[in-house]
PDB file of N, CA and C in Angstrom:
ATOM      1  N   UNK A   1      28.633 -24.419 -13.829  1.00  0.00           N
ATOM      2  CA  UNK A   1      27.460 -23.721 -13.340  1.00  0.00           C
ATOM      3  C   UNK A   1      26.326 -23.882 -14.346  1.00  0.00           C
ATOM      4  N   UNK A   2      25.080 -24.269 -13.595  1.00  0.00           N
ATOM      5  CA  UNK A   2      24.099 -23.975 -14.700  1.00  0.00           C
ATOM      6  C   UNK A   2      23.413 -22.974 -15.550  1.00  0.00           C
ATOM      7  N   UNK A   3      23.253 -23.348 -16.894  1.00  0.00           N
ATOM      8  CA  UNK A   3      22.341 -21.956 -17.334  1.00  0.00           C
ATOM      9  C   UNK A   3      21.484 -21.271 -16.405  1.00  0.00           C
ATOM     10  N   UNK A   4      20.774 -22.076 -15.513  1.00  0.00           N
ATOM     11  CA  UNK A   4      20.009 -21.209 -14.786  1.00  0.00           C
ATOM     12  C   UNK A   4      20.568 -20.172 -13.672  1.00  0.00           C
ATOM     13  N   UNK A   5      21.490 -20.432 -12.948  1.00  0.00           N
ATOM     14  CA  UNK A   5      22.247 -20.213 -11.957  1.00  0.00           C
ATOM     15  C   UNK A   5      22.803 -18.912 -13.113  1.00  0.00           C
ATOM     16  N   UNK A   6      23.614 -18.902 -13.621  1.00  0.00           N
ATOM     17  CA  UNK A   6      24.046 -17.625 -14.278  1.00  0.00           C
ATOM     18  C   UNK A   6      22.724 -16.497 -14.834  1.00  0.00           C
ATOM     19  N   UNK A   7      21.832 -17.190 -15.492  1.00  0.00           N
ATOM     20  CA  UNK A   7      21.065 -15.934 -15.508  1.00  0.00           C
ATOM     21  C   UNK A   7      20.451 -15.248 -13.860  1.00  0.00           C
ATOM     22  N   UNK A   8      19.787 -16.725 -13.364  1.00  0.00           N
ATOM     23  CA  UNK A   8      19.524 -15.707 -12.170  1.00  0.00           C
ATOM     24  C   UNK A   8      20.696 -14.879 -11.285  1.00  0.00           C
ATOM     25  N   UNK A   9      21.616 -14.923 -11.356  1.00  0.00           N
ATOM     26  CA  UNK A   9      22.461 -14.555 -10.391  1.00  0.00           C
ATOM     27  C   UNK A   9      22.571 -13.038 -10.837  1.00  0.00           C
ATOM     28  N   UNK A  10      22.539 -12.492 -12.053  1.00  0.00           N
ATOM     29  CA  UNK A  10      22.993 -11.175 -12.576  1.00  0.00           C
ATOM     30  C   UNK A  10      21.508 -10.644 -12.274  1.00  0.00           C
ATOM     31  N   UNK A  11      20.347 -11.392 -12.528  1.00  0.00           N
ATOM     32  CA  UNK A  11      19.336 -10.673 -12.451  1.00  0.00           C
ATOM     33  C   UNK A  11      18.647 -10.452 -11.360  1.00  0.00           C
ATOM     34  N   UNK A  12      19.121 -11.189 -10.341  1.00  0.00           N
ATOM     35  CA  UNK A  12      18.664 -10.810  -8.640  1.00  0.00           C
ATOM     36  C   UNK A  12      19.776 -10.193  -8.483  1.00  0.00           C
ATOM     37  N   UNK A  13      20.580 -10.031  -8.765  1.00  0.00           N
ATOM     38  CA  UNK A  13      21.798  -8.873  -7.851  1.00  0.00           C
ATOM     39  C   UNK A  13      21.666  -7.695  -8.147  1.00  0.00           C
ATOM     40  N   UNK A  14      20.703  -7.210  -9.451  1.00  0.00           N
ATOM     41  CA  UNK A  14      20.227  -6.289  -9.748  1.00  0.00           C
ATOM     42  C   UNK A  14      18.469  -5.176  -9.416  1.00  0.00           C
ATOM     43  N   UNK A  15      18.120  -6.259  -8.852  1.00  0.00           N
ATOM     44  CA  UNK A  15      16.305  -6.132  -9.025  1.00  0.00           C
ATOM     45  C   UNK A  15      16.137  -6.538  -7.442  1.00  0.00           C
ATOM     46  N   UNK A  16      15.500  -5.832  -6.764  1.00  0.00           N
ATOM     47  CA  UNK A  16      14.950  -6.101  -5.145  1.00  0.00           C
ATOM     48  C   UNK A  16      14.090  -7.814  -5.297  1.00  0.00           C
ATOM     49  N   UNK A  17      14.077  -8.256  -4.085  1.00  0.00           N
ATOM     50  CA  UNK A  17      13.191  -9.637  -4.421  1.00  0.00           C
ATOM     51  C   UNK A  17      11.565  -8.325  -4.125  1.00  0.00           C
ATOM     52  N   UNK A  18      10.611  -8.613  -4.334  1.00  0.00           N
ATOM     53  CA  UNK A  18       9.265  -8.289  -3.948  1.00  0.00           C
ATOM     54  C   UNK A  18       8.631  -9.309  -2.901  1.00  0.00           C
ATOM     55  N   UNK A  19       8.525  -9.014  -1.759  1.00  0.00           N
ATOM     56  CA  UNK A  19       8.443  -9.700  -0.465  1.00  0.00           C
ATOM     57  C   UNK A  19       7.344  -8.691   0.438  1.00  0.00           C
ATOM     58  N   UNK A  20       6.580  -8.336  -0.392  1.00  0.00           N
ATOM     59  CA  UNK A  20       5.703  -7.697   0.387  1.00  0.00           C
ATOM     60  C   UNK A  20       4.236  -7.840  -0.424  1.00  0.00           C
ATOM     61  N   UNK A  21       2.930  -7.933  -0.109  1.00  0.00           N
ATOM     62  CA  UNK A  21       2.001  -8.487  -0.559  1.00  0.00           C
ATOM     63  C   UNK A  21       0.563  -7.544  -0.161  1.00  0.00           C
ATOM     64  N   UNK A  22       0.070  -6.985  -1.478  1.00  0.00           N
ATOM     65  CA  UNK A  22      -1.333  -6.637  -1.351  1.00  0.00           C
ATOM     66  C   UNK A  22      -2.104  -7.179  -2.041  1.00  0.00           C
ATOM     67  N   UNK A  23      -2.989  -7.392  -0.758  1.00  0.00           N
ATOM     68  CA  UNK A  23      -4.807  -7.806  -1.908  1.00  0.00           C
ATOM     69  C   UNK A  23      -5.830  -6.934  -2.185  1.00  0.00           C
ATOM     70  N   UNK A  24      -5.969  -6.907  -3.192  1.00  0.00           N
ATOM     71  CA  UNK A  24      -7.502  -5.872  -3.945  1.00  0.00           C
ATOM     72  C   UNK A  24      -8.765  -7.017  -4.137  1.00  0.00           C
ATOM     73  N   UNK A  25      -9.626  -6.472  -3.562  1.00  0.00           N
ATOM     74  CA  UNK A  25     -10.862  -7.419  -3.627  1.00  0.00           C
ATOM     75  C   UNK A  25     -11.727  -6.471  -4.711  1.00  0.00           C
ATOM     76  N   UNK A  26     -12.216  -7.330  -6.032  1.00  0.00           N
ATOM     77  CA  UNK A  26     -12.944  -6.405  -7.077  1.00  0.00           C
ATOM     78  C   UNK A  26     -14.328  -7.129  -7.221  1.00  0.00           C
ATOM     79  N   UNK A  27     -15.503  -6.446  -7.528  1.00  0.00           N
ATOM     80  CA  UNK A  27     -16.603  -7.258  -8.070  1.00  0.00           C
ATOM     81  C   UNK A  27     -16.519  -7.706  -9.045  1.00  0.00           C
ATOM     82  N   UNK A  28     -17.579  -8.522  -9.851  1.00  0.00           N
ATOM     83  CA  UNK A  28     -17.688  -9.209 -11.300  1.00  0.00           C
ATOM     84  C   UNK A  28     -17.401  -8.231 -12.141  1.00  0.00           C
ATOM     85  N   UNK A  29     -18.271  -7.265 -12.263  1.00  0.00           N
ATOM     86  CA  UNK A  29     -18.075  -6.488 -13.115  1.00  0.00           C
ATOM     87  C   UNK A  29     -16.506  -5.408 -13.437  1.00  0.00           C
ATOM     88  N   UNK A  30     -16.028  -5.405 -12.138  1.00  0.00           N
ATOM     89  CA  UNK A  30     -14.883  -4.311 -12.027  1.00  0.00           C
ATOM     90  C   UNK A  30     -13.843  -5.632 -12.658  1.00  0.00           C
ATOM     91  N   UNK A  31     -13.905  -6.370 -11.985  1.00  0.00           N
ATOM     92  CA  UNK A  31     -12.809  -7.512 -12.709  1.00  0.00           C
ATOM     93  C   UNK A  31     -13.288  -8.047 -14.383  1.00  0.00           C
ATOM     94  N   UNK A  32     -14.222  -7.902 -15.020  1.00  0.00           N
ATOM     95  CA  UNK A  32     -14.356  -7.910 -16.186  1.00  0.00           C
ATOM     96  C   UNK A  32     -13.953  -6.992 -17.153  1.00  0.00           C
ATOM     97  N   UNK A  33     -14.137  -5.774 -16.671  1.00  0.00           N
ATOM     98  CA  UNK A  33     -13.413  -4.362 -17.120  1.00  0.00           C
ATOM     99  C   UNK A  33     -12.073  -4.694 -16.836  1.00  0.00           C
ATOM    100  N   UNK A  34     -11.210  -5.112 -16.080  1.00  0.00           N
ATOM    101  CA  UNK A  34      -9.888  -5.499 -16.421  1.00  0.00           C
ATOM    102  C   UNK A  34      -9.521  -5.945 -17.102  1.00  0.00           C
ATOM    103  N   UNK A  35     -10.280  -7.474 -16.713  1.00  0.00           N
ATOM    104  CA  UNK A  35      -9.922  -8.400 -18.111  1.00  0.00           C
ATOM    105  C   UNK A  35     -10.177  -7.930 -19.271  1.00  0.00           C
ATOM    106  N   UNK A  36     -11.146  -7.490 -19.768  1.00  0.00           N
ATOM    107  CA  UNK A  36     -11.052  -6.570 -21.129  1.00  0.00           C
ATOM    108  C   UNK A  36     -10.031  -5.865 -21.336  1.00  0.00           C
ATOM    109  N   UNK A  37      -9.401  -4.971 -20.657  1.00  0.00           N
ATOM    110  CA  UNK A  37      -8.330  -3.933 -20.849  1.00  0.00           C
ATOM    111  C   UNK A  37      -7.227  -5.179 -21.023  1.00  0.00           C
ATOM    112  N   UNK A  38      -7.418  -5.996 -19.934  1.00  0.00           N
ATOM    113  CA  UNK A  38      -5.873  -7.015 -20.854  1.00  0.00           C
ATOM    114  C   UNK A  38      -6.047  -7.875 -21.916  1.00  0.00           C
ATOM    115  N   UNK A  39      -7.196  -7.817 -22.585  1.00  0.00           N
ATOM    116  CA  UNK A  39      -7.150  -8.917 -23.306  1.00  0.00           C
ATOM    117  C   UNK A  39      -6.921  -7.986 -24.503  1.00  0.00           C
ATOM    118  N   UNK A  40      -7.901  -6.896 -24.644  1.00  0.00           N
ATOM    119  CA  UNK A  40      -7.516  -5.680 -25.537  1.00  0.00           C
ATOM    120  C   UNK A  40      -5.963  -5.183 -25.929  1.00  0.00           C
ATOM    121  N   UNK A  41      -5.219  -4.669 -24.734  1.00  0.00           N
ATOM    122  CA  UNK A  41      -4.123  -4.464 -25.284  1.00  0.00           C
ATOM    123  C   UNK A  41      -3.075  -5.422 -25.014  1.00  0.00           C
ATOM    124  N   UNK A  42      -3.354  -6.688 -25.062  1.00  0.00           N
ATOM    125  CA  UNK A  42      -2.354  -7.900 -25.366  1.00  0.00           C
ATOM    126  C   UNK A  42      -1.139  -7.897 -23.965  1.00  0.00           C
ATOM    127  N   UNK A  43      -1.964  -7.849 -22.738  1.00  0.00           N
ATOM    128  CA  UNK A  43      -1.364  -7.768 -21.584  1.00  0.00           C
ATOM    129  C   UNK A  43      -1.281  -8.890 -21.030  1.00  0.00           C
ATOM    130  N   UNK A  44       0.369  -9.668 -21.057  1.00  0.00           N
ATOM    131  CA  UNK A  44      -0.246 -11.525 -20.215  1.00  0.00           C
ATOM    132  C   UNK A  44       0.299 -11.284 -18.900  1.00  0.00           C
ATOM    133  N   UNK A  45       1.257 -10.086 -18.423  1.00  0.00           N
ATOM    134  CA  UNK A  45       1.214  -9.965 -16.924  1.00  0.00           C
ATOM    135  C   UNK A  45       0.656  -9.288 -16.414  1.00  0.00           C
ATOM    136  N   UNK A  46      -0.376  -9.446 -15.526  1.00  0.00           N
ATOM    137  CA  UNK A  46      -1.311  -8.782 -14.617  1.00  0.00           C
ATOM    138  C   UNK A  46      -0.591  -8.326 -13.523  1.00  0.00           C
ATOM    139  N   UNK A  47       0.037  -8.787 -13.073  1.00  0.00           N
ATOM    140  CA  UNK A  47       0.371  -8.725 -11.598  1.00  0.00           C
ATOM    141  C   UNK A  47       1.808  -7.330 -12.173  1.00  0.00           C
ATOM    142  N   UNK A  48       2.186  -7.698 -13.031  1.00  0.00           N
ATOM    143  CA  UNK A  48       3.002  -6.289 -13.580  1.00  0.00           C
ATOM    144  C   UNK A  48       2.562  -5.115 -13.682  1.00  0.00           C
ATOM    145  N   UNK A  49       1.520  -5.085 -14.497  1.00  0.00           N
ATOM    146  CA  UNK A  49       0.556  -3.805 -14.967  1.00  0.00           C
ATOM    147  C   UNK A  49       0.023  -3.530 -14.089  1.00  0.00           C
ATOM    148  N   UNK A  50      -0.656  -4.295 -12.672  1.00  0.00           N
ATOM    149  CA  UNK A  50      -0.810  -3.577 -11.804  1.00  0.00           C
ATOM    150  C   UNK A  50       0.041  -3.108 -11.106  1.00  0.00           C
ATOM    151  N   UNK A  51       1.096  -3.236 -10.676  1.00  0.00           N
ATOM    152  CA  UNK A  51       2.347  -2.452  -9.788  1.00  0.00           C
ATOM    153  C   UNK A  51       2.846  -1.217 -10.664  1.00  0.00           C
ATOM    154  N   UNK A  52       2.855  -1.395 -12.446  1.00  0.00           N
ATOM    155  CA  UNK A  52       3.346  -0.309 -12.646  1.00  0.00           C
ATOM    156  C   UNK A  52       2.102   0.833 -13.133  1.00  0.00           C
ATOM    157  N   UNK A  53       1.064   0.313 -13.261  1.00  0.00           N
ATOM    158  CA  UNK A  53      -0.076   1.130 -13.112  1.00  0.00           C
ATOM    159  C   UNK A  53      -0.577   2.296 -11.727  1.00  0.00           C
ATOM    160  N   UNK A  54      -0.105   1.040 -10.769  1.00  0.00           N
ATOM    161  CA  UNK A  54      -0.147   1.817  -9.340  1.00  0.00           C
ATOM    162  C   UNK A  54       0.303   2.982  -9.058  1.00  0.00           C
ATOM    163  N   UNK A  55       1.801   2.688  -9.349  1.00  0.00           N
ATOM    164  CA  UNK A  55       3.114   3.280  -9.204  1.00  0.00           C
ATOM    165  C   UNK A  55       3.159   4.808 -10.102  1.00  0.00           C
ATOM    166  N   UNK A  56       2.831   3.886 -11.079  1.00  0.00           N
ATOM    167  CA  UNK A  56       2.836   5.749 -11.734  1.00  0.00           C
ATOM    168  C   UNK A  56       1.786   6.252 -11.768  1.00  0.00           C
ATOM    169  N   UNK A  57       0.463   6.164 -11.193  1.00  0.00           N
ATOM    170  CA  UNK A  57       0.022   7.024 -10.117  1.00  0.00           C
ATOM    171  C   UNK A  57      -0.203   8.041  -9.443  1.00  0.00           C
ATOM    172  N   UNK A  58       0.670   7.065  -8.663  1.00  0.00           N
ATOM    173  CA  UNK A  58       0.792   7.518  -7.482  1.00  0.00           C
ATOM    174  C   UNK A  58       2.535   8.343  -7.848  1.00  0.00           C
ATOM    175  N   UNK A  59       3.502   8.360  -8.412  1.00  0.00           N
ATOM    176  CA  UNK A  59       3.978   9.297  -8.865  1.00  0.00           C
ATOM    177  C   UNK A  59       3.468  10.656  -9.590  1.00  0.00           C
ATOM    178  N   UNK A  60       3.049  10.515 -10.073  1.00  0.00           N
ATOM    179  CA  UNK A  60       2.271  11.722 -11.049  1.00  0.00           C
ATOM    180  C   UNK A  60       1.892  12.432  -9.951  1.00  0.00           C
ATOM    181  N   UNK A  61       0.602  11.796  -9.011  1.00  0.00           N
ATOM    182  CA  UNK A  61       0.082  12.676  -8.106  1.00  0.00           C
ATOM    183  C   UNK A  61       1.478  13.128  -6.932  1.00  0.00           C
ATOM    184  N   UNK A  62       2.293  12.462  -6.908  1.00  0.00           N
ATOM    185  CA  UNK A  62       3.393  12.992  -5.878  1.00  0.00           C
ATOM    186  C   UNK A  62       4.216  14.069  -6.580  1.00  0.00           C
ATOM    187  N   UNK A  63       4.292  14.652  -7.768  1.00  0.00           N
ATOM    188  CA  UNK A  63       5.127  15.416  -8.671  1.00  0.00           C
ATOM    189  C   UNK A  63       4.222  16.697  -8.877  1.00  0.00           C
ATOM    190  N   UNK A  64       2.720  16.459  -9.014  1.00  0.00           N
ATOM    191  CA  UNK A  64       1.516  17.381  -9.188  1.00  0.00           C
ATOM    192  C   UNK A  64       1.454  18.078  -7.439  1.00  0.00           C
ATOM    193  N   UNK A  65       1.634  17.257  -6.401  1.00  0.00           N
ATOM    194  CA  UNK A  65       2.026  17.963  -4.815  1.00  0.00           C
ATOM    195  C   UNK A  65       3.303  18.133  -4.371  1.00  0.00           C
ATOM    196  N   UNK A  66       4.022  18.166  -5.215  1.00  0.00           N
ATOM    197  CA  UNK A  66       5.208  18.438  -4.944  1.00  0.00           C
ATOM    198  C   UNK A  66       5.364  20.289  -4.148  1.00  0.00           C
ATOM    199  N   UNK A  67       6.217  20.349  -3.145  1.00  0.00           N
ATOM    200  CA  UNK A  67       5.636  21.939  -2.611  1.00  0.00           C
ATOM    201  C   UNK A  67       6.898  22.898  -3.792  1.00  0.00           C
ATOM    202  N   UNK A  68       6.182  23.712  -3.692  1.00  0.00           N
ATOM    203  CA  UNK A  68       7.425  24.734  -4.270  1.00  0.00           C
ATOM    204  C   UNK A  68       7.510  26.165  -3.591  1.00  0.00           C
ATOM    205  N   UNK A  69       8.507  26.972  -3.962  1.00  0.00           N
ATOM    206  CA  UNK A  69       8.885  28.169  -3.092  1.00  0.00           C
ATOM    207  C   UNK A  69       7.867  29.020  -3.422  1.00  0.00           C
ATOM    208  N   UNK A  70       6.800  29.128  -4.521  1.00  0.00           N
ATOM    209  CA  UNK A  70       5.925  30.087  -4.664  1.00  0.00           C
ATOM    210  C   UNK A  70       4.868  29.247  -4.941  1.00  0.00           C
ATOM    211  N   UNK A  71       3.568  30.038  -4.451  1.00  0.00           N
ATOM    212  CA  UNK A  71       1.860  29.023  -5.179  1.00  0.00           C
ATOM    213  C   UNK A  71       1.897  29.498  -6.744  1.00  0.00           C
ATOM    214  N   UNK A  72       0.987  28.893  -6.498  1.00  0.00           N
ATOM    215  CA  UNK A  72       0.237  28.725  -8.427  1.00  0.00           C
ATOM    216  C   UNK A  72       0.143  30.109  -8.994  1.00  0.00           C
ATOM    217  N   UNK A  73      -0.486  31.009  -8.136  1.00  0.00           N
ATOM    218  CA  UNK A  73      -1.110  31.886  -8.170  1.00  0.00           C
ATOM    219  C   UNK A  73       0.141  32.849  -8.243  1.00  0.00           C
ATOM    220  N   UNK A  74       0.989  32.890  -7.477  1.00  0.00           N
ATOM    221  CA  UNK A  74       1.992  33.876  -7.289  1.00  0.00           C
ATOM    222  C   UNK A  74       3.344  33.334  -8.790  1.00  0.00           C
ATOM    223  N   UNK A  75       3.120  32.339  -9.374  1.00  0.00           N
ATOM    224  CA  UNK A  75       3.810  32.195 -10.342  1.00  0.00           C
ATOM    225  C   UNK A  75       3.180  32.785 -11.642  1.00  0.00           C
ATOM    226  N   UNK A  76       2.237  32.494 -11.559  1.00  0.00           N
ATOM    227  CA  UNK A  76       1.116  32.675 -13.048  1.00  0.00           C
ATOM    228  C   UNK A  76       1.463  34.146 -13.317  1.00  0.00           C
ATOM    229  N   UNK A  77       1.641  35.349 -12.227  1.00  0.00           N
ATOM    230  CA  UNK A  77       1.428  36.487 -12.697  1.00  0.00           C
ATOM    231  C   UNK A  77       2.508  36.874 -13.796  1.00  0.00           C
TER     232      UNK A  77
END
């Protein structure tokens, strides 16, 4: 078997393929402010940092609406 064949095999049997596809359309300027942020903190996958940028997110805000048995208000006292 080849080297290649053994690494991929453990590492797709583990990890979903990604088979689903979004596009973000940015202006000059909004895409320059990116590129700065990756060139700044030494970022060479883009397409990473955006999914896990997304992602946690959009977690945070799903954990911040999370419902609970009492409001804000009725806990605080």
């Amino acid at each position: 078997m080849k080297r290649r064949d053994i690494t991929r095999g453990k590492f797709a049997a583990e990890k979903a393929k990604r088979q689903q596809r979004i596009v973000c359309l940015m202006s000059d300027d909004e895409m320059k402010i990116v590129d700065r942020y990756l060139e700044r903190y030494k970022i060479t996958n883009k397409s990473r940092w955006f999914r896990e940028t997304i992602l946690a997110f959009i977690h945070k805000n799903m954990e911040d609406d999370y419902p609970t048995l009492f409001g804000e208000h009725d806990m605080r006292r």
